[in-house]
PDB file of N, CA and C in Angstrom:
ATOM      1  N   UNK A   1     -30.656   4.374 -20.478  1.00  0.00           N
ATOM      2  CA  UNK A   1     -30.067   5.610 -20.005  1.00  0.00           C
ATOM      3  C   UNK A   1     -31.121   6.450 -19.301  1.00  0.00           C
ATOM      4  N   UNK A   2     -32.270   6.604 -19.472  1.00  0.00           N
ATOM      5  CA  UNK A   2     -33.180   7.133 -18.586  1.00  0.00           C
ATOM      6  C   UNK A   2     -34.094   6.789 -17.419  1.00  0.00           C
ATOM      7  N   UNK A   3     -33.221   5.143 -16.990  1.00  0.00           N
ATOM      8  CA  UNK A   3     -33.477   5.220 -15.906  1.00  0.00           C
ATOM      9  C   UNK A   3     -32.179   4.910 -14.814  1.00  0.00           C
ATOM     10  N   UNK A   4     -31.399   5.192 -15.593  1.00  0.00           N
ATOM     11  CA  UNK A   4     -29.986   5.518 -14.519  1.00  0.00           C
ATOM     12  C   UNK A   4     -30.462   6.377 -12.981  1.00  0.00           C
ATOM     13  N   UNK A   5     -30.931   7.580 -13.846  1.00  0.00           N
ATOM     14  CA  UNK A   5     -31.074   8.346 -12.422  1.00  0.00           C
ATOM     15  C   UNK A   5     -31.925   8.223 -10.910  1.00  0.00           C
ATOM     16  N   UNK A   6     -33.383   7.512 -11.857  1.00  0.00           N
ATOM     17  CA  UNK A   6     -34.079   6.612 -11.044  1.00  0.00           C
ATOM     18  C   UNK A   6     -33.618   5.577 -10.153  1.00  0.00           C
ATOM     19  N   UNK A   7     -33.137   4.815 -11.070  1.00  0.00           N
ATOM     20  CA  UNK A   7     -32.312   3.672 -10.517  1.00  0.00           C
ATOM     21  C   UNK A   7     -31.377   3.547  -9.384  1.00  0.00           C
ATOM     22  N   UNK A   8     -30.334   4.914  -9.412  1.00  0.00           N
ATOM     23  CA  UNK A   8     -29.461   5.645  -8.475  1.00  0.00           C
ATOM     24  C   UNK A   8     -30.037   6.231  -7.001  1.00  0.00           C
ATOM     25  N   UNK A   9     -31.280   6.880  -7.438  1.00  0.00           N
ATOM     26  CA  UNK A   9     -31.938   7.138  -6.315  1.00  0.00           C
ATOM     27  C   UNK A   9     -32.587   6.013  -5.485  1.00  0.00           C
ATOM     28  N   UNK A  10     -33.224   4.977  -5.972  1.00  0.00           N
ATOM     29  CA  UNK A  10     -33.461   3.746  -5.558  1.00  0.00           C
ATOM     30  C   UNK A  10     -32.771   3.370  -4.688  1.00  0.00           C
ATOM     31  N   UNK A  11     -31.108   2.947  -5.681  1.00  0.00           N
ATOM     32  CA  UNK A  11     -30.237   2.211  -4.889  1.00  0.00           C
ATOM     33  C   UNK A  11     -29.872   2.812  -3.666  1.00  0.00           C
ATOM     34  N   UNK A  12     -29.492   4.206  -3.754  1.00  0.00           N
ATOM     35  CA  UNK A  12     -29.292   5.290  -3.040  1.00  0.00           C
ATOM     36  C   UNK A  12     -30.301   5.255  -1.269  1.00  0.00           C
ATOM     37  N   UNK A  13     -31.303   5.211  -1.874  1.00  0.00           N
ATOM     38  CA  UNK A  13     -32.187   4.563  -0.787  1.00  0.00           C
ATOM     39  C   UNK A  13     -32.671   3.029   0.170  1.00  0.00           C
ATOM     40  N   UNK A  14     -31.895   2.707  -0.431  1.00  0.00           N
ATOM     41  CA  UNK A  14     -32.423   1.273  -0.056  1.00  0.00           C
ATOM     42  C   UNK A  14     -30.983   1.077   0.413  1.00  0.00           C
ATOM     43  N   UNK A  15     -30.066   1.826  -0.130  1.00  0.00           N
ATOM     44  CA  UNK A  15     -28.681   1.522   0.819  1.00  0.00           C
ATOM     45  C   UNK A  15     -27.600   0.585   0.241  1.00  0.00           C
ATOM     46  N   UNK A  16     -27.864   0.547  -1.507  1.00  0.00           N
ATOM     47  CA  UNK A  16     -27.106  -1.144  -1.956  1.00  0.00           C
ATOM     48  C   UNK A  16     -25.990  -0.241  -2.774  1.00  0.00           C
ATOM     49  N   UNK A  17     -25.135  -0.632  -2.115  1.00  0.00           N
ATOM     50  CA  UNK A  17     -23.783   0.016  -2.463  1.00  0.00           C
ATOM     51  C   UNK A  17     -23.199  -0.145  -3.514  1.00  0.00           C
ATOM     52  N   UNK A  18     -23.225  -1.792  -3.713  1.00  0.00           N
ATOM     53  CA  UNK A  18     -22.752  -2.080  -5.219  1.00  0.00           C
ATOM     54  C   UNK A  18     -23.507  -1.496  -6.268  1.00  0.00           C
ATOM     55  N   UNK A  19     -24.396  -1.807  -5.974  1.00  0.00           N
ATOM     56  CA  UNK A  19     -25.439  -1.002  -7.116  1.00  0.00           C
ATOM     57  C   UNK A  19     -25.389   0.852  -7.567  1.00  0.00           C
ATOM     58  N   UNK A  20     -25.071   1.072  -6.525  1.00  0.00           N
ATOM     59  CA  UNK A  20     -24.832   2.996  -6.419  1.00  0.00           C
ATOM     60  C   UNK A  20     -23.253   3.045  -7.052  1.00  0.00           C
ATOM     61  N   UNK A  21     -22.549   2.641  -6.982  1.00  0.00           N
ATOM     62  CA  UNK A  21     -21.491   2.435  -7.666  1.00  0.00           C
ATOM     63  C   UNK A  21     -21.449   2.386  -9.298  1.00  0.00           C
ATOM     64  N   UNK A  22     -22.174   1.143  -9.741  1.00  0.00           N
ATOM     65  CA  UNK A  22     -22.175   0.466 -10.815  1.00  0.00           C
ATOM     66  C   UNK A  22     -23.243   1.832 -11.789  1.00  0.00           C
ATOM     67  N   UNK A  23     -23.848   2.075 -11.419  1.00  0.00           N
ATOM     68  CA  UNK A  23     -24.821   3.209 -11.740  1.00  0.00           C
ATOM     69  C   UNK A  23     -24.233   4.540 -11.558  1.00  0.00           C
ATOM     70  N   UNK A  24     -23.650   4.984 -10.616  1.00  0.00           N
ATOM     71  CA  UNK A  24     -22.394   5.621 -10.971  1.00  0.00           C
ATOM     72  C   UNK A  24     -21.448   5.910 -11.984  1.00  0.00           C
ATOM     73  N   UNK A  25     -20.931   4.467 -12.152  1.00  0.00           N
ATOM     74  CA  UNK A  25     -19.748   4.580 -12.958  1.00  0.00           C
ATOM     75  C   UNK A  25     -20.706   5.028 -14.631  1.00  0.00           C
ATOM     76  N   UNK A  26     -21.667   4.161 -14.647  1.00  0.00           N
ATOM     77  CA  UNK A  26     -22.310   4.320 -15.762  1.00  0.00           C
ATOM     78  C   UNK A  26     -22.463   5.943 -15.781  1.00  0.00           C
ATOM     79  N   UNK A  27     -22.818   6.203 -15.015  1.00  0.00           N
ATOM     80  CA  UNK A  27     -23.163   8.132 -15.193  1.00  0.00           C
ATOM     81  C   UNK A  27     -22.126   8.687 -16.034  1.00  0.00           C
ATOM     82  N   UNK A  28     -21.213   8.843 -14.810  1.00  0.00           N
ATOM     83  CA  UNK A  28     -19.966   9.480 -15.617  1.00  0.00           C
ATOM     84  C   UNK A  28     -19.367   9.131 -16.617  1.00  0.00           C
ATOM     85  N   UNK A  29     -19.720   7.452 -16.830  1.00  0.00           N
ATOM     86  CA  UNK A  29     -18.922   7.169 -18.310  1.00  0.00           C
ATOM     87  C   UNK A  29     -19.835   7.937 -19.930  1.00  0.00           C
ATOM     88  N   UNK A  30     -21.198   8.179 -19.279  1.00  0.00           N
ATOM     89  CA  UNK A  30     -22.190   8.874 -20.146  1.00  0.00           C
ATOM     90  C   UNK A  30     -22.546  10.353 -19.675  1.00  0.00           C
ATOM     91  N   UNK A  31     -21.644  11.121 -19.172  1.00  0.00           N
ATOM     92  CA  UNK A  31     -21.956  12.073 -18.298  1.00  0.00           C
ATOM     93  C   UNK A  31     -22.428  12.819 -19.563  1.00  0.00           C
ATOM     94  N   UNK A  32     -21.321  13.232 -20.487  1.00  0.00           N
ATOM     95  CA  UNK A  32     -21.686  14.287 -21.592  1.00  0.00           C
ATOM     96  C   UNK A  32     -22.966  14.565 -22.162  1.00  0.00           C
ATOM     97  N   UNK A  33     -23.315  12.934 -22.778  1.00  0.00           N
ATOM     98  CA  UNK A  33     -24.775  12.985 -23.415  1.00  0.00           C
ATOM     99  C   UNK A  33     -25.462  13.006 -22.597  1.00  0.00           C
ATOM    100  N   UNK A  34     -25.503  12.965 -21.007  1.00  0.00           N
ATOM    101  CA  UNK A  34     -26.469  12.926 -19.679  1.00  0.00           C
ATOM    102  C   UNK A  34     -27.021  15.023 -19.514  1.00  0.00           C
ATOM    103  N   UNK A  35     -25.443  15.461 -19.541  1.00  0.00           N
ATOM    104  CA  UNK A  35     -26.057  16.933 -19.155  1.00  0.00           C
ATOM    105  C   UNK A  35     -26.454  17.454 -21.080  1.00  0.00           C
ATOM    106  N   UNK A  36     -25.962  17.028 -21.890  1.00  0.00           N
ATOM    107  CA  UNK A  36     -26.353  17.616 -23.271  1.00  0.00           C
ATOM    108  C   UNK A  36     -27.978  17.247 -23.105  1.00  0.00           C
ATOM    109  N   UNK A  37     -28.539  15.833 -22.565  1.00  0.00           N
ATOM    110  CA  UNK A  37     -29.741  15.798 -22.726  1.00  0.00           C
ATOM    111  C   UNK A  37     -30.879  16.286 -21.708  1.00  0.00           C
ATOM    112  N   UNK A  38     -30.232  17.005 -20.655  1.00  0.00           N
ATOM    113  CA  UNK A  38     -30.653  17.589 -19.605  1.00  0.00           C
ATOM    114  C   UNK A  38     -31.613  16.463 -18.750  1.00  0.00           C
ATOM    115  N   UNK A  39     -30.372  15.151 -18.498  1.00  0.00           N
ATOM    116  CA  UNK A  39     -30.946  14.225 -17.861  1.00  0.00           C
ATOM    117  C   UNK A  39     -30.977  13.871 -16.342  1.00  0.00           C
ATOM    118  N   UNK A  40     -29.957  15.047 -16.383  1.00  0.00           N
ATOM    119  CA  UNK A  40     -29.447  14.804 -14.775  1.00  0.00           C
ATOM    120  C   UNK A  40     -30.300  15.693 -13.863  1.00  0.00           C
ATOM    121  N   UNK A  41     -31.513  16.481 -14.578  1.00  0.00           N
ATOM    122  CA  UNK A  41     -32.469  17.520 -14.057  1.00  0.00           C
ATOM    123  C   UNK A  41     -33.225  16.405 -12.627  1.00  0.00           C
ATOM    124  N   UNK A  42     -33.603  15.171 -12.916  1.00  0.00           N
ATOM    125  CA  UNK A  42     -33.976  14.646 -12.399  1.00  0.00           C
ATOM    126  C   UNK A  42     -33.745  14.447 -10.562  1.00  0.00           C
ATOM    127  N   UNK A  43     -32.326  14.524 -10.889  1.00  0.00           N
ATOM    128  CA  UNK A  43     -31.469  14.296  -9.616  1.00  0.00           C
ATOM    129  C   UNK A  43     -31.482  15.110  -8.376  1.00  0.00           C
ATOM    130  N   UNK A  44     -31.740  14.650  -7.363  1.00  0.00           N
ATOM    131  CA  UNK A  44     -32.149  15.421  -6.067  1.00  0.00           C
ATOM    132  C   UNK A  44     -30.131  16.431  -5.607  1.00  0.00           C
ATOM    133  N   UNK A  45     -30.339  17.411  -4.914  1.00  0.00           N
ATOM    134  CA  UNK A  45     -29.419  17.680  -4.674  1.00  0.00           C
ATOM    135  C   UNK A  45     -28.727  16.941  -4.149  1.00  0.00           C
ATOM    136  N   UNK A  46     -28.724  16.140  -2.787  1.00  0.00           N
ATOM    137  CA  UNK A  46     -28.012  14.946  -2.178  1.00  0.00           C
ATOM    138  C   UNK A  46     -27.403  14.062  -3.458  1.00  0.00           C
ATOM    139  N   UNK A  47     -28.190  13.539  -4.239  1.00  0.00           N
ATOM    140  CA  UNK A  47     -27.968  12.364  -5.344  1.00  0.00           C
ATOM    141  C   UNK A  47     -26.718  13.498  -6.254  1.00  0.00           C
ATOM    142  N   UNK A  48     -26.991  15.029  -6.527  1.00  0.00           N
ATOM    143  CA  UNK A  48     -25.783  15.370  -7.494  1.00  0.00           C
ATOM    144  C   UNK A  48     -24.300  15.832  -6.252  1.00  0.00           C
ATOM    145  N   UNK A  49     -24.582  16.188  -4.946  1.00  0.00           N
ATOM    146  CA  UNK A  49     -23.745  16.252  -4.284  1.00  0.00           C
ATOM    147  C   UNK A  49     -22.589  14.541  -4.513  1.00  0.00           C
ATOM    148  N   UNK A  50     -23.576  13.452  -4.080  1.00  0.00           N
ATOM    149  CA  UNK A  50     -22.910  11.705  -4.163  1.00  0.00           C
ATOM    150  C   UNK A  50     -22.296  11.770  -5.533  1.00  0.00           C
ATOM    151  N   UNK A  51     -22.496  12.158  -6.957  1.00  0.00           N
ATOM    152  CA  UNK A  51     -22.207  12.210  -8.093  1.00  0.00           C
ATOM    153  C   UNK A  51     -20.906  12.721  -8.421  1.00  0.00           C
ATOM    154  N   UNK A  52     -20.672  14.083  -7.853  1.00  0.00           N
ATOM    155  CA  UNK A  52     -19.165  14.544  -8.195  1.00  0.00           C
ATOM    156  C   UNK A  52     -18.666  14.118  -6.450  1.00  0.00           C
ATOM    157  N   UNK A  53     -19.130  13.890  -5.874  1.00  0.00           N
ATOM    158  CA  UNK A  53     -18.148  12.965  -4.891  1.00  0.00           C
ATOM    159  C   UNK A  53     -17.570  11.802  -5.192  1.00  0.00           C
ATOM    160  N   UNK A  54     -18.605  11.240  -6.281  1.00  0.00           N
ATOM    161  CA  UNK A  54     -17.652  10.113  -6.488  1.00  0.00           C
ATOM    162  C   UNK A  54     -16.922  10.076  -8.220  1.00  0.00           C
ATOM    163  N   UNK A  55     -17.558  10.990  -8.526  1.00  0.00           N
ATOM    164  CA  UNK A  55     -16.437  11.704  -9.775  1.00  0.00           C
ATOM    165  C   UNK A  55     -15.210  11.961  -9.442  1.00  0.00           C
ATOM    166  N   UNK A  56     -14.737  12.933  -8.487  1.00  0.00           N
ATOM    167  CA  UNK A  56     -13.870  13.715  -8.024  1.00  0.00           C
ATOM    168  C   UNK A  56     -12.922  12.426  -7.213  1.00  0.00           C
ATOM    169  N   UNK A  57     -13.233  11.311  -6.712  1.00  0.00           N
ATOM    170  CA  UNK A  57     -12.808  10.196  -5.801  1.00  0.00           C
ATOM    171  C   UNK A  57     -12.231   9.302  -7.189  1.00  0.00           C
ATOM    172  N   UNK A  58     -12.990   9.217  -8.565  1.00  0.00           N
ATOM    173  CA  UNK A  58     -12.399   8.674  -9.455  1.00  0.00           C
ATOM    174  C   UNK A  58     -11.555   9.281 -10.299  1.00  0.00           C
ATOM    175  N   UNK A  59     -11.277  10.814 -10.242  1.00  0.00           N
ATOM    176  CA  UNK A  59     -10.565  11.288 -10.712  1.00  0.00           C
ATOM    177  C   UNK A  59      -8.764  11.790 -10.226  1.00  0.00           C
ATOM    178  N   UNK A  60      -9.419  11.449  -8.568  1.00  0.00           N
ATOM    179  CA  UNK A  60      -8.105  11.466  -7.972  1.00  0.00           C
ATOM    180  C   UNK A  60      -7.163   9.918  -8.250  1.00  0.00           C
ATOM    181  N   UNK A  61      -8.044   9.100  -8.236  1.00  0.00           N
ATOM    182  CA  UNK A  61      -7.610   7.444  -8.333  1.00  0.00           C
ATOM    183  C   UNK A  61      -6.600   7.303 -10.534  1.00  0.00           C
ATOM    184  N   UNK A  62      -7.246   8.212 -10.991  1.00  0.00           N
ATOM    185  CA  UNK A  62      -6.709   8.446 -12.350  1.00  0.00           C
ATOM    186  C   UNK A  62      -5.774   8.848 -12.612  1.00  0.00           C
ATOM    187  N   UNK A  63      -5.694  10.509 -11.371  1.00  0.00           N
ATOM    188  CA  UNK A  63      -4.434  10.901 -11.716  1.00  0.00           C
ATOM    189  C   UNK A  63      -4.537  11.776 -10.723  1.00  0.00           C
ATOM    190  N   UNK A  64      -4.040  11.259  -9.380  1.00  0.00           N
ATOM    191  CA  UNK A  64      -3.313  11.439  -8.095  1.00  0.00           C
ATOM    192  C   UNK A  64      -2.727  12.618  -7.977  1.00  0.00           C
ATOM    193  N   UNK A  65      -1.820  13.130  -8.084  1.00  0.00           N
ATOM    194  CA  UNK A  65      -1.236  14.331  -8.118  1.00  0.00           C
ATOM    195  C   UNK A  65      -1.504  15.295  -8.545  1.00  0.00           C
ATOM    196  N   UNK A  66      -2.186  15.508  -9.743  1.00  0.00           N
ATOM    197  CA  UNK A  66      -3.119  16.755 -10.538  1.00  0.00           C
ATOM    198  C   UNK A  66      -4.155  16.982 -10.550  1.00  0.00           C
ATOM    199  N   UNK A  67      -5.082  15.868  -9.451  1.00  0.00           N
ATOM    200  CA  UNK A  67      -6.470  16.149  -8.815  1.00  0.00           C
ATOM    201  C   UNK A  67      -6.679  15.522  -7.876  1.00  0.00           C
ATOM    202  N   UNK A  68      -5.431  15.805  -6.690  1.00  0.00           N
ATOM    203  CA  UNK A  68      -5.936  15.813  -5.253  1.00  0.00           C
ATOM    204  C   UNK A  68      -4.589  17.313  -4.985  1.00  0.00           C
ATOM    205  N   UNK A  69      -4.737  17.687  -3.446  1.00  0.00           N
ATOM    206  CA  UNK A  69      -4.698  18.843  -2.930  1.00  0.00           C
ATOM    207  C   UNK A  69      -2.901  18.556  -2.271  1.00  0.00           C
ATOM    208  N   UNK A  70      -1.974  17.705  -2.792  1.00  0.00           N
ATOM    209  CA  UNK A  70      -0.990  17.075  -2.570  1.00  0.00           C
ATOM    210  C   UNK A  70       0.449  18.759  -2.986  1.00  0.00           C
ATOM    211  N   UNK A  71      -0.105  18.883  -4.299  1.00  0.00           N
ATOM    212  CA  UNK A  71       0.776  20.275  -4.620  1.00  0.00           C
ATOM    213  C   UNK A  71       0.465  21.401  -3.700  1.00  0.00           C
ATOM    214  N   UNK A  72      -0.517  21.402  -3.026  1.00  0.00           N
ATOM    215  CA  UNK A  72      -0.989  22.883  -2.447  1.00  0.00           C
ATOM    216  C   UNK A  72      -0.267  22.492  -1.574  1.00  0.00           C
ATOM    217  N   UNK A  73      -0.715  21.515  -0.833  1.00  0.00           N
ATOM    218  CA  UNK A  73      -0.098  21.340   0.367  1.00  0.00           C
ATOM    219  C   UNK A  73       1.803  21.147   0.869  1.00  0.00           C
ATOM    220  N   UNK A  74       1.893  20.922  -0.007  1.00  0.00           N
ATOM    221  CA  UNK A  74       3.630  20.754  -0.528  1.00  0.00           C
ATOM    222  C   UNK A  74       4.138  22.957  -0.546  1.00  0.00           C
ATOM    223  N   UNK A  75       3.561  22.985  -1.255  1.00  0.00           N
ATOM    224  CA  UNK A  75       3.713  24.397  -1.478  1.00  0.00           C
ATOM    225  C   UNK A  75       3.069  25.250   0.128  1.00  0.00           C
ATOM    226  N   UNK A  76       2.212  25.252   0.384  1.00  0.00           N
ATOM    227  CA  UNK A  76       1.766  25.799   1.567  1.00  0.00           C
ATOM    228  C   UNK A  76       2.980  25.408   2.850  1.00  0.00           C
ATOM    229  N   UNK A  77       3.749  24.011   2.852  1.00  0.00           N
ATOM    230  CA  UNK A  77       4.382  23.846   3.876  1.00  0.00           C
ATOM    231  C   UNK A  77       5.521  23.962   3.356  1.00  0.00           C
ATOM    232  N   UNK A  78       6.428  24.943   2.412  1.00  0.00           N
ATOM    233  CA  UNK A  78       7.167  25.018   2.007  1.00  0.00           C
ATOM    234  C   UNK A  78       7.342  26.556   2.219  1.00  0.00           C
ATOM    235  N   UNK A  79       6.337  26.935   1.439  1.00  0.00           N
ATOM    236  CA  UNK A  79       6.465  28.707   1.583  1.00  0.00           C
ATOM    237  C   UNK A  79       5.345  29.024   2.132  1.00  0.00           C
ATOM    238  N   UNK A  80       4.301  28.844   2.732  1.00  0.00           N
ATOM    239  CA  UNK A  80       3.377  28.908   3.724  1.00  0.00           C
ATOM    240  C   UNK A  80       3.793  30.075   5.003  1.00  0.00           C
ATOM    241  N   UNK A  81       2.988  30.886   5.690  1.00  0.00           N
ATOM    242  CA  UNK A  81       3.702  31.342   6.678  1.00  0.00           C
ATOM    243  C   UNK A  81       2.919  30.835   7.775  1.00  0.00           C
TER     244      UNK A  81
END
């Protein structure tokens, strides 16, 4: 677990996709004990920007309708002016 973040930045750099993924998923599946242990201090802004980008990309894939922008937009072109 403490060299996830390393590891991420690595992959991150060198450009290996599968790998930024897989290290990824690991993050968020350990996110809790990651910020309880103040592990994610490590992480460059770019690397925590890629992090909830691809949080937020797995959270829409979970549950579609209650975390993507599908209701606003329904509502905005409904009663929208």
């Amino acid at each position: 677990m403490n060299n996830a973040c390393s590891v991420l930045a690595d992959a991150t750099y060198y450009s290996v996709a599968q790998l930024m993924r897989s290290v990824q998923q690991y993050l968020i599946v350990n996110l809790e004990t990651l910020l309880e242990s103040n592990m994610l201090a490590d992480l460059t802004p770019d690397l925590v920007k890629q992090l909830s980008s691809f949080v937020r990309s797995q959270q829409e894939s979970k549950s579609p309708i209650s975390r993507s922008t599908i209701l606003v937009e329904n509502a905005m072109s409904s009663f929208g002016n």
